[in-house]
Protein backbone atom coordinates (compact mmCIF):
# COMPACT_ATOMS: atom_id res chain seq x y z
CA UNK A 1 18.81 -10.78 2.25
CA UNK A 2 17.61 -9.01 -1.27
CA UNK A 3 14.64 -6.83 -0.87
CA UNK A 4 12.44 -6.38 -3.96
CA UNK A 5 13.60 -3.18 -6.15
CA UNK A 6 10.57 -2.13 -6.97
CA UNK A 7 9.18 0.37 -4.51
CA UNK A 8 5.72 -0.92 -4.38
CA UNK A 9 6.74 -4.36 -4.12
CA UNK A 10 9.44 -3.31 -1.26
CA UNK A 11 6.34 -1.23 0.28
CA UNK A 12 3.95 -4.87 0.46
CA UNK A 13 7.00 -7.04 1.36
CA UNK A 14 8.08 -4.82 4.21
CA UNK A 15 4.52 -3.87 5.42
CA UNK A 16 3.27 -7.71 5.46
CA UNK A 17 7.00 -8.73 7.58
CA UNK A 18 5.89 -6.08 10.37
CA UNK A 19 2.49 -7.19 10.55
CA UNK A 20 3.10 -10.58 10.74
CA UNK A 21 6.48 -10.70 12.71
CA UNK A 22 8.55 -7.89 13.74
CA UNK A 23 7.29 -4.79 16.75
CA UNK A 24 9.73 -2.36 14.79
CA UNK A 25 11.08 -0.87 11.65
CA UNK A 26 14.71 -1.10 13.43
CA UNK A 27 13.91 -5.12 14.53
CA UNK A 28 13.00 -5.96 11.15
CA UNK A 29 16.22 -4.72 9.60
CA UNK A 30 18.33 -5.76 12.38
CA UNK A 31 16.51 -9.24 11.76
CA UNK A 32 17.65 -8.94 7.92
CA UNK A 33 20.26 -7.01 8.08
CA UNK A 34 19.42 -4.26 6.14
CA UNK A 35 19.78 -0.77 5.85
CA UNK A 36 16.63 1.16 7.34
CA UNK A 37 17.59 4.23 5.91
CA UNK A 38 17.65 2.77 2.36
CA UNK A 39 14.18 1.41 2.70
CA UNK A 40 12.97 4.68 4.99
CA UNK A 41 14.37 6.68 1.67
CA UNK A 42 13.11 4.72 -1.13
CA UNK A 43 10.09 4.61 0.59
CA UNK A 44 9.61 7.84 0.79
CA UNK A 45 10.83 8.38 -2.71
CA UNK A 46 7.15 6.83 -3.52
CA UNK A 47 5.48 8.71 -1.26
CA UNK A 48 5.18 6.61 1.66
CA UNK A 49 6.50 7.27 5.59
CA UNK A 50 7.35 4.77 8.60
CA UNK A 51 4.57 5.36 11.28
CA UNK A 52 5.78 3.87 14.38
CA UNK A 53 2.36 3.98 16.34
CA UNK A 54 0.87 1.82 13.40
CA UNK A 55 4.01 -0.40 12.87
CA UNK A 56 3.75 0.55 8.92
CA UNK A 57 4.33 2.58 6.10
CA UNK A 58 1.58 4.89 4.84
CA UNK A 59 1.02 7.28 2.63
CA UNK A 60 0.66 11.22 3.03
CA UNK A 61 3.07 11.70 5.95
């Protein structure tokens, strides 16, 4: 599967997928089969961070 490029599309792609279908960063790239450092890093890159409690990336971690 191709992810969206742009971080702030990746950011609402990947947020909406684990609030609407997957408990876990690691399910929802298993599920794809994608690398969750690569979105963890570009991610991050933008200023956002994985919280696990919340099952989404936010910004200011």
């Amino acid at each position: 599967m191709s992810l969206p490029k742009d971080p702030f599309m990746l950011l609402s792609y990947v947020n909406t997928q684990l609030r609407d279908n997957y408990a876990s960063l690691s399910e929802l790239c298993s599920s794809l089969g994608v690398n969750e450092e690569d979105i963890v890093s570009t991610l991050a890159n933008a200023g956002y961070s994985y919280d696990e409690g919340l099952n989404r990336f936010t910004a200011g971690h």
